[in-house]
Protein backbone atom coordinates (compact mmCIF):
# COMPACT_ATOMS: atom_id res chain seq x y z
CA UNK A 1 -5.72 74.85 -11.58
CA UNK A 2 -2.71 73.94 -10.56
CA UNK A 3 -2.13 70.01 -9.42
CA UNK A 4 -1.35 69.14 -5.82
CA UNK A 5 1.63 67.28 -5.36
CA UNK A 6 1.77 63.62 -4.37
CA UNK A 7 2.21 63.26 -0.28
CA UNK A 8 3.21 59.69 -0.37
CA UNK A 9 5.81 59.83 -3.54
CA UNK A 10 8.76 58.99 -1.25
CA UNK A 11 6.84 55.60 -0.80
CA UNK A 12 6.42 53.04 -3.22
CA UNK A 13 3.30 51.47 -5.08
CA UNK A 14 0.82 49.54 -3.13
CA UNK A 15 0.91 46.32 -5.20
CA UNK A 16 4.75 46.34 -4.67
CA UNK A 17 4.09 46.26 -1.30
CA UNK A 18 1.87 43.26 -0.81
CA UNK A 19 4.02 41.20 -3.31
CA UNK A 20 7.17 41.98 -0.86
CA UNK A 21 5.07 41.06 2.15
CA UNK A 22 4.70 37.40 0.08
CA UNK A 23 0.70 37.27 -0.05
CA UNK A 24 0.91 37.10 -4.11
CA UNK A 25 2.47 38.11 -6.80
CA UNK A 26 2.03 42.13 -8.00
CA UNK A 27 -0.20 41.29 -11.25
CA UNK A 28 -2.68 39.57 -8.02
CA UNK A 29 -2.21 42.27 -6.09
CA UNK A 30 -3.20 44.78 -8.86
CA UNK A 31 -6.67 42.45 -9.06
CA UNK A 32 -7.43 42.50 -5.46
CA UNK A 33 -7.11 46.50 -5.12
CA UNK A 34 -9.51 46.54 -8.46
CA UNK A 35 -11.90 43.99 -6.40
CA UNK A 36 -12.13 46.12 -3.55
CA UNK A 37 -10.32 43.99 -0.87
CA UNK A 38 -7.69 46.34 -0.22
CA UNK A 39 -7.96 49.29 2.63
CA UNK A 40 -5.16 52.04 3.44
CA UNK A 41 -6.00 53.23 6.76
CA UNK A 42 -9.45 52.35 7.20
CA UNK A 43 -10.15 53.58 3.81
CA UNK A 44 -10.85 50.75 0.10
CA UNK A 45 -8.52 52.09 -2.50
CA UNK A 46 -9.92 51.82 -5.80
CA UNK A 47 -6.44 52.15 -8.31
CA UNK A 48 -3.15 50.06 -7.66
CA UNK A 49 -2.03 53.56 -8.19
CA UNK A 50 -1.13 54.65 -5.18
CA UNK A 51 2.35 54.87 -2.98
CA UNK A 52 2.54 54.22 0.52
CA UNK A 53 5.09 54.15 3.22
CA UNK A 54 5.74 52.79 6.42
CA UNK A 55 3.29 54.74 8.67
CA UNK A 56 0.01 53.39 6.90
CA UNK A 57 -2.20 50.43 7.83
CA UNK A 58 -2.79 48.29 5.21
CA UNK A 59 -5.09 45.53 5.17
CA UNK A 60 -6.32 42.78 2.56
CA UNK A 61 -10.04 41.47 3.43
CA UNK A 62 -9.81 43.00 6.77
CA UNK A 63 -6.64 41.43 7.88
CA UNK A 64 -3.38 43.15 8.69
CA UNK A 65 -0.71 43.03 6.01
CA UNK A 66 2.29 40.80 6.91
CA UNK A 67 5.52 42.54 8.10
CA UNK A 68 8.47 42.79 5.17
CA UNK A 69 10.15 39.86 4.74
CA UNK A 70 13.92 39.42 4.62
CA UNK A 71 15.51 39.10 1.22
CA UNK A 72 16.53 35.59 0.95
CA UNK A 73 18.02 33.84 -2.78
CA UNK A 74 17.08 30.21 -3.59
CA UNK A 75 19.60 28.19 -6.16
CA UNK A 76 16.50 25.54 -7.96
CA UNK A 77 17.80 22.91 -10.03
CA UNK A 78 14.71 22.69 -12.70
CA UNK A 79 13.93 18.97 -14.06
CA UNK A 80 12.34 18.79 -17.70
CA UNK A 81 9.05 19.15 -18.21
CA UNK A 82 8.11 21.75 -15.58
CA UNK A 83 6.25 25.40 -16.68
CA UNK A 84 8.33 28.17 -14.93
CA UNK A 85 5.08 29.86 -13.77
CA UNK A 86 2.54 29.72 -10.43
CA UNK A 87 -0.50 28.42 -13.26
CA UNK A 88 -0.44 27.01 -16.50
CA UNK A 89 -3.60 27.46 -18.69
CA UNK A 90 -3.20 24.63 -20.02
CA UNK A 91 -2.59 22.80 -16.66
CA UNK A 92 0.62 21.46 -16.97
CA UNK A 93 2.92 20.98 -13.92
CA UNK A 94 5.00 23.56 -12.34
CA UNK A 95 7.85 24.40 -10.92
CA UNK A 96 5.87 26.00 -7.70
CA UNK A 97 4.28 22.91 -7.20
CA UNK A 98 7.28 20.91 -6.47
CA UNK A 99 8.89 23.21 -4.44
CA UNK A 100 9.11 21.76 -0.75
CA UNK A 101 5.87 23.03 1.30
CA UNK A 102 8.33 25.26 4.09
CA UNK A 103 9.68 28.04 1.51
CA UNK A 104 8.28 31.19 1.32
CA UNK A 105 6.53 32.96 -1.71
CA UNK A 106 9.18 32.79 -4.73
CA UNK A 107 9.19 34.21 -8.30
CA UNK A 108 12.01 33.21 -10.59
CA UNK A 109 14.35 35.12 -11.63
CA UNK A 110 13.96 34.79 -15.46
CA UNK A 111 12.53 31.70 -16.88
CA UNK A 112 13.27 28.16 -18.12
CA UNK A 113 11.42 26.56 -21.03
CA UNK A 114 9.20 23.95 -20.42
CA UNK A 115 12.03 21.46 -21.97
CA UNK A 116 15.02 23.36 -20.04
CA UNK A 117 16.69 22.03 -17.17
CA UNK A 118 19.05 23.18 -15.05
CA UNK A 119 19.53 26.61 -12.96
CA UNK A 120 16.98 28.48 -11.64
CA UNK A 121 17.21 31.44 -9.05
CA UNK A 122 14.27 31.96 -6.63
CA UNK A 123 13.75 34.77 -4.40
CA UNK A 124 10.90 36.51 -2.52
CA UNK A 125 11.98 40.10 -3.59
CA UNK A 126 10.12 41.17 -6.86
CA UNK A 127 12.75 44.60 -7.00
CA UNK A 128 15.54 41.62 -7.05
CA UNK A 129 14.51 39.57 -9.46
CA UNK A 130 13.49 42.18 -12.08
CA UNK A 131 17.07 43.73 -11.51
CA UNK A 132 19.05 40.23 -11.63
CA UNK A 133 17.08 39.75 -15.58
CA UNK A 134 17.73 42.86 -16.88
CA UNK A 135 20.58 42.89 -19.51
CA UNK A 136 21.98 45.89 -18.01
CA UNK A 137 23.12 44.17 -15.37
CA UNK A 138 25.66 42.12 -17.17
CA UNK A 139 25.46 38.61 -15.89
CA UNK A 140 26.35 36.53 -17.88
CA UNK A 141 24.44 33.05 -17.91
CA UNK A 142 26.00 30.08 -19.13
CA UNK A 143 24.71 26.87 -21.08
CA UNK A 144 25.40 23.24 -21.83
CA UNK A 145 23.91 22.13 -25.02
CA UNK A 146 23.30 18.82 -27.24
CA UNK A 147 22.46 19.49 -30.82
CA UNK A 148 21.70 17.63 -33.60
CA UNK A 149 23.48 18.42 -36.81
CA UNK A 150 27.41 19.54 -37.68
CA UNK A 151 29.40 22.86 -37.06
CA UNK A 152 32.73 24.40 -36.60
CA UNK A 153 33.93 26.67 -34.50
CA UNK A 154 34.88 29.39 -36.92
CA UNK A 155 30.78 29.47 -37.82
CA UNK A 156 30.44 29.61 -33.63
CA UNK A 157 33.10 32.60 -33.49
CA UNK A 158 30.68 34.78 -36.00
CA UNK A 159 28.20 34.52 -32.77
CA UNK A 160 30.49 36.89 -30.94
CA UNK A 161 29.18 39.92 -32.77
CA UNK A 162 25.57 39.42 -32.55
CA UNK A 163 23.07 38.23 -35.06
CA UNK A 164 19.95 39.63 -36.27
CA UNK A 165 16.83 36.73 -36.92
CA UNK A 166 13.49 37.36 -38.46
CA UNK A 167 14.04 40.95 -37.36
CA UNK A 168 15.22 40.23 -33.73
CA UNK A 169 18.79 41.58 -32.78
CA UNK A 170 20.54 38.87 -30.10
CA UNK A 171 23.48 40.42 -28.84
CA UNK A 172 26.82 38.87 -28.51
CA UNK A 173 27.12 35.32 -27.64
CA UNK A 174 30.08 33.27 -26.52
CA UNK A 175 30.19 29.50 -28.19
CA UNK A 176 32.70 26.55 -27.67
CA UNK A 177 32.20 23.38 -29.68
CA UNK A 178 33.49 21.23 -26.85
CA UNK A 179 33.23 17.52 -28.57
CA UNK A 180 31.29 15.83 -31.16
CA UNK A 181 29.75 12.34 -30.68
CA UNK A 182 27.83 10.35 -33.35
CA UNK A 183 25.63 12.89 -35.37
CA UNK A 184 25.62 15.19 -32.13
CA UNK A 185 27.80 18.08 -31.34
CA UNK A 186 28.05 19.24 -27.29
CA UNK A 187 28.35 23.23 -27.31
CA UNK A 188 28.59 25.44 -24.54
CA UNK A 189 26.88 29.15 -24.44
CA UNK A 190 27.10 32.51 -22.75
CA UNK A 191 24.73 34.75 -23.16
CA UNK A 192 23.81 38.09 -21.35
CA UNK A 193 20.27 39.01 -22.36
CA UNK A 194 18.12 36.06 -22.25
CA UNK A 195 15.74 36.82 -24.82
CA UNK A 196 12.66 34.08 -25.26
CA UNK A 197 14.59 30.60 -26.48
CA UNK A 198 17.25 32.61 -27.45
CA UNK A 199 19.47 29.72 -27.74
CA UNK A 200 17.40 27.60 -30.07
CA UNK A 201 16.66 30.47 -32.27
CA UNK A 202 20.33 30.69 -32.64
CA UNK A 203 21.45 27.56 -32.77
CA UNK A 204 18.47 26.38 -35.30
CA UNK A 205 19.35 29.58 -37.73
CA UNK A 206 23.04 27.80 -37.73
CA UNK A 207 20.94 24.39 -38.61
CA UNK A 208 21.48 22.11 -35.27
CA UNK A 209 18.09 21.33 -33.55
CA UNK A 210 18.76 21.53 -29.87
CA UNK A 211 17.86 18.05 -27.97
CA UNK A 212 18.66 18.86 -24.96
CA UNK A 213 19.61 22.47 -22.85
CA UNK A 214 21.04 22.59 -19.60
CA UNK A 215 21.46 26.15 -17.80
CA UNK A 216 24.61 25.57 -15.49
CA UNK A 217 25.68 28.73 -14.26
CA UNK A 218 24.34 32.32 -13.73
CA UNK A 219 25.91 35.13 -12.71
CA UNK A 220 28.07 34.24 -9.99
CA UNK A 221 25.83 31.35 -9.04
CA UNK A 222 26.64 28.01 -10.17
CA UNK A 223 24.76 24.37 -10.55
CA UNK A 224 27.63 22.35 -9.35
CA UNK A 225 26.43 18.89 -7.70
CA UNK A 226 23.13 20.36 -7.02
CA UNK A 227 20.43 17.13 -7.56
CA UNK A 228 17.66 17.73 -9.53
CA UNK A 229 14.68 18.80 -8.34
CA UNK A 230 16.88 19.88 -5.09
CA UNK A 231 16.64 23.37 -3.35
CA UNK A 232 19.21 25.45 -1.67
CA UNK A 233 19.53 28.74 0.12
CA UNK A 234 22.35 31.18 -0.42
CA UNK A 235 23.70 32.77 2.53
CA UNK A 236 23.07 36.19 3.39
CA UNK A 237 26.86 36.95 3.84
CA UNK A 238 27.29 35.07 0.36
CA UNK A 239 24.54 37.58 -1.10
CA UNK A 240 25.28 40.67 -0.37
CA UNK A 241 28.74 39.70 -1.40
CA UNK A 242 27.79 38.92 -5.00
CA UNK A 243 25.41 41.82 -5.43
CA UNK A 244 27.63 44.36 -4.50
CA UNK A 245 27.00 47.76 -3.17
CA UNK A 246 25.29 49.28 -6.33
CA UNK A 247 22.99 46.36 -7.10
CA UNK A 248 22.13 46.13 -3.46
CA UNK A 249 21.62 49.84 -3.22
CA UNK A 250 19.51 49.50 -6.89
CA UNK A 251 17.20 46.53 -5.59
CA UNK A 252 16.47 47.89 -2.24
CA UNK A 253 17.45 44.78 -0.54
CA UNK A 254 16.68 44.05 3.05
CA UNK A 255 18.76 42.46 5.51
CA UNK A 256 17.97 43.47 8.49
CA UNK A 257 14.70 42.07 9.56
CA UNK A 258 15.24 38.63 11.62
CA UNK A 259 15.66 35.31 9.41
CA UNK A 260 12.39 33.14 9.59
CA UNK A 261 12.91 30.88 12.70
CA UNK A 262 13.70 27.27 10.90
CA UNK A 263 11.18 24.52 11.52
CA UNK A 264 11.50 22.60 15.15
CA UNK A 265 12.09 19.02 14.34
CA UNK A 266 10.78 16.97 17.64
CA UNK A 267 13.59 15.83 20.34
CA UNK A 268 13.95 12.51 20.77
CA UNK A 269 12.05 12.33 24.42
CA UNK A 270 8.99 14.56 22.56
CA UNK A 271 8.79 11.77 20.07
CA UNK A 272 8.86 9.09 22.68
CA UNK A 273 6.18 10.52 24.79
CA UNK A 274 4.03 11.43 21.80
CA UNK A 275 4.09 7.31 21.40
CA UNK A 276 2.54 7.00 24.64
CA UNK A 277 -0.41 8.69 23.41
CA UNK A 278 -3.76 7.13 21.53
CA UNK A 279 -3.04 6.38 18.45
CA UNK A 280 -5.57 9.33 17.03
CA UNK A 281 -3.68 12.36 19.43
CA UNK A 282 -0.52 11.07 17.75
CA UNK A 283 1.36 13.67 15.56
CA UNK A 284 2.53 12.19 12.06
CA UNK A 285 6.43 11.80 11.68
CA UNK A 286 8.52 12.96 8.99
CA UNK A 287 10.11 10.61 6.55
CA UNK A 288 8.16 7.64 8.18
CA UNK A 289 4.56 6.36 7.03
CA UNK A 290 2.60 4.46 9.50
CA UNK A 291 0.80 1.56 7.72
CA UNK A 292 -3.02 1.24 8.60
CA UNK A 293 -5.35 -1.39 8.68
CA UNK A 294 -7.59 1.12 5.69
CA UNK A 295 -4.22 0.23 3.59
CA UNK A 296 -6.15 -3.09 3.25
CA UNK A 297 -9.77 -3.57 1.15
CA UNK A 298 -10.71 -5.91 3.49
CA UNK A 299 -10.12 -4.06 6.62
CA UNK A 300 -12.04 -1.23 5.39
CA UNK A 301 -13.68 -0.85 8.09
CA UNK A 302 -10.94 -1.36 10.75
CA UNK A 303 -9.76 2.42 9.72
CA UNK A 304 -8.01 4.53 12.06
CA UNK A 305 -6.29 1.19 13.53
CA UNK A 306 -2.63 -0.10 13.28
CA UNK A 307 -2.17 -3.35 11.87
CA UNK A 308 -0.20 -6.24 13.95
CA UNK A 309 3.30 -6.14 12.67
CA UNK A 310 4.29 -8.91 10.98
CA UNK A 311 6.74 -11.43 12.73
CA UNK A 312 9.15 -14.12 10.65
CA UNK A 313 10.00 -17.32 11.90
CA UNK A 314 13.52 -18.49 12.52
CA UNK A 315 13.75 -21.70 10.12
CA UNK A 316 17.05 -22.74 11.65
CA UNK A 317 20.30 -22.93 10.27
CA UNK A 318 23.56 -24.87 10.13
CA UNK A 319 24.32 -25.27 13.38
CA UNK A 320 21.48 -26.63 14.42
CA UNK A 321 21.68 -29.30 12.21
CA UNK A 322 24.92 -29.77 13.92
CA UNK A 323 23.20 -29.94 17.61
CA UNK A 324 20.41 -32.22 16.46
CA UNK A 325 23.60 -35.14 14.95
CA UNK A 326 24.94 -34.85 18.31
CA UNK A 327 21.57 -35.54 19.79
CA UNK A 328 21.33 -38.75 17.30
CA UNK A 329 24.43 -39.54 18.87
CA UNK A 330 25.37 -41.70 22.03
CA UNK A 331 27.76 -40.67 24.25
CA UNK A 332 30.73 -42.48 25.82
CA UNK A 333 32.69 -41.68 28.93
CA UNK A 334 36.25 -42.44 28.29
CA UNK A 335 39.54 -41.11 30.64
CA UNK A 336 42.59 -39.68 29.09
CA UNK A 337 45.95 -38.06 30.28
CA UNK A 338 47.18 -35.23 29.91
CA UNK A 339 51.08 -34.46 29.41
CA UNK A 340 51.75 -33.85 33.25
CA UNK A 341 49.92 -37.06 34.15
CA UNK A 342 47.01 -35.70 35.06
CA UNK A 343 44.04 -37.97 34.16
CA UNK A 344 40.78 -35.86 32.42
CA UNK A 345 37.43 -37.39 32.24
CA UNK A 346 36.03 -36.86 28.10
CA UNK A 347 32.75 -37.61 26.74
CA UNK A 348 32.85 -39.04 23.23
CA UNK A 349 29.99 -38.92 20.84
CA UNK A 350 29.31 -41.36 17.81
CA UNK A 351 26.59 -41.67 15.89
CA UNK A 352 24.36 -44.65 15.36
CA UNK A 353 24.27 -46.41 11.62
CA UNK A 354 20.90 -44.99 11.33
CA UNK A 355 21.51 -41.30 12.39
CA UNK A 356 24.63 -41.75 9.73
CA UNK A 357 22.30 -42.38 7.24
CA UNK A 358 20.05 -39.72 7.90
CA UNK A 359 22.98 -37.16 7.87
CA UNK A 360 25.00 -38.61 4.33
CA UNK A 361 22.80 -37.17 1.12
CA UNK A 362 24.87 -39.47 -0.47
CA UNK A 363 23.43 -42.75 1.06
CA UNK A 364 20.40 -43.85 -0.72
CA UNK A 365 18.20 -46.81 0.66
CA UNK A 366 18.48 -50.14 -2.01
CA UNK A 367 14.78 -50.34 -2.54
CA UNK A 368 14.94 -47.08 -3.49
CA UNK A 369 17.87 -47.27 -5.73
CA UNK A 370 15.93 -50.60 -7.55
CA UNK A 371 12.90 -48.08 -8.35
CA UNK A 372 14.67 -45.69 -10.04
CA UNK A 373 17.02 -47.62 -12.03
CA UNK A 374 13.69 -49.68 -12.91
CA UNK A 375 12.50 -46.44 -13.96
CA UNK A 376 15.27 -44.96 -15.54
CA UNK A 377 14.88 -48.50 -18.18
CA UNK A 378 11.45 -48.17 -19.25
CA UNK A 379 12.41 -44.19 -19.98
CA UNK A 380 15.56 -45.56 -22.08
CA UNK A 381 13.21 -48.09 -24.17
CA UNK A 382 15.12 -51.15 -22.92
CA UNK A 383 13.12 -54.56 -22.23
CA UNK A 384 12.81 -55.39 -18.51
CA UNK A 385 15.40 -58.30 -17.49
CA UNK A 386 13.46 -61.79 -17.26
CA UNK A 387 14.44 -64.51 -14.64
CA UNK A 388 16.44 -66.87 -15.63
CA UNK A 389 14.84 -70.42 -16.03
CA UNK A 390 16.63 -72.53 -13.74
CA UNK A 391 15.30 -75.86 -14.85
């Protein structure tokens, strides 16, 4: 019996599909068709193993798949201490879970160990990011390393034709021996394949234990003055640029559906008229953090209510100690002339003895200079002074 040919081959594989619309990832995909929550056409489909094109309906508990997304690149700069993964096991932090809250779906592009740092691409096409990993395609993806131990370059050069550890070929690998400091030697790397810590492998079979491993460039994509931790988008025209007709044409890239409309920050008269609103009907603002009376133990049960903004008092400063001597002082009407004759009616101010001695620090009152020099004896040890006998 002969077997009928595939109608949908010119399509592509379900799970492939519902990754690109950004629902999850192809391996979840593959779980939800075995579950029975995926329908073509009205109809559960039982094996991920299955193509489909355009003209279906496909839906995922009921609802309507999402339309194709357009194939946008991410540049990540990856802190330490971060899994390059959507779950740990062992429940460690990601790199997914510090990603600001408005991207898209992303997979990485390759992965960074857990101690790694530096770049990472993200994208929300699977097809691109299994191309842009591949050594076939010949990026090459650039390191800056600290490692403990000494070298010279002529032992770095020997990396150039490959070297085979614990039976595991790495392929060629460009190393400079930029500087050494202390017991420390700074290297930079090149490598095309990427192999699992390819780089400490290496490096540890020349006997330098890597401290630290920064990934600064790859491919055409570099780290530059990128912050840690920060995000940021390459351009479309930027993209397709770097990819190039054949990897573009390999990936099956889109760039035609409409960019994602940005998120509407509120105008300035939208925010003000939002203020005029009850405090509960008000929407939060970004970047600002309105402080609550629940911030407080004691006003537990004032919740849901501002507190009264605090207000500091103006102590005063040196002028006014300025307008409060001239207050002290009594004023005297005296008549001067000026040098055309003309006569000009001043006031003159001066200050009483006692308003003097208010304003000099350096005046002292005597009773109060007797105390403390009768105070400063009896600290000193010195017999107090007896009267003399006048008899």
């Amino acid at each position: 019996m002969k077997e009928q040919p595939n109608q949908r081959k010119a399509g592509q594989r379900i799970a492939k599909v519902i990754a690109r619309a950004g629902l999850a990832s192809r391996r979840e995909a593959e779980a939800w068709i075995a579950a029975g929550r995926v329908a073509v056409n009205g109809a559960t489909v039982a094996s991920p193993a299955i193509d489909v094109t355009g003209s279906d309906h496909i839906t995922v508990d009921g609802e309507p798949l999402p339309a194709r997304q357009r194939t946008r690149l991410f540049l990540y700069h990856k802190p330490r201490g971060l899994m390059t993964t959507h779950a740990d096991p062992q429940g460690r932090p990601t790199i997914f879970q510090n990603l600001p809250r408005d991207l898209p779906r992303l997979i990485s592009v390759g992965r960074l160990d857990f101690n790694t740092e530096g770049l990472l691409l993200l994208t929300n096409d699977g097809a691109l990011a299994r191309l842009l990993e591949l050594p076939s395609t010949g990026w090459l993806r650039r390191y800056r390393v600290r490692a403990h131990g000494s070298i010279t370059q002529d032992r770095l050069d020997g990396l150039r034709r490959g070297v085979t550890i614990d039976d595991i070929h790495y392929g060629p690998i460009e190393a400079v021996l930029d500087r050494v400091q202390g017991s420390n030697v700074w290297l930079t790397l090149g490598i095309r394949e990427g192999k699992n810590r390819e780089v400490r492998n290496v490096l540890g079979h020349l006997g330098l234990g890597v401290t630290r491993l920064i990934r600064v460039s790859f491919g055409p994509f570099q780290l530059g003055e990128l912050a840690e931790g920060e995000v940021e988008e390459v351009r479309t025209r930027v993209l397709r640029e770097q990819l190039g007709d054949k990897l573009a044409t390999q990936s099956g890239i889109d760039f035609s559906t409409p960019r994602p409309p940005a998120p509407r920050k509120p105008r300035h008269d939208e925010a003000r008229r939002d203020q005029t609103r009850p405090v509960a009907q008000q929407k939060p603002r970004e970047g600002l953090k309105h402080r609550t009376s629940s911030d407080h133990a004691w006003r537990i049960h004032e919740e849901g209510q501002r507190t009264k903004k605090l207000h500091r008092r103006f102590r005063g400063t040196r002028s006014d100690r300025e307008e409060n001597s001239q207050r002290n002082a009594k004023a005297q009407t005296d008549i001067l002339t000026d040098r055309k004759g003309r006569r000009v009616t001043v006031d003159r101010y001066r200050q009483t003895t006692e308003a003097a001695r208010q304003d000099d620090p350096s005046f002292r009152h005597k009773s109060d200079h007797h105390r403390q020099s009768r105070s400063a004896g009896r600290r000193s040890g010195m017999p107090p002074r007896r009267p003399r006998d006048k008899s």
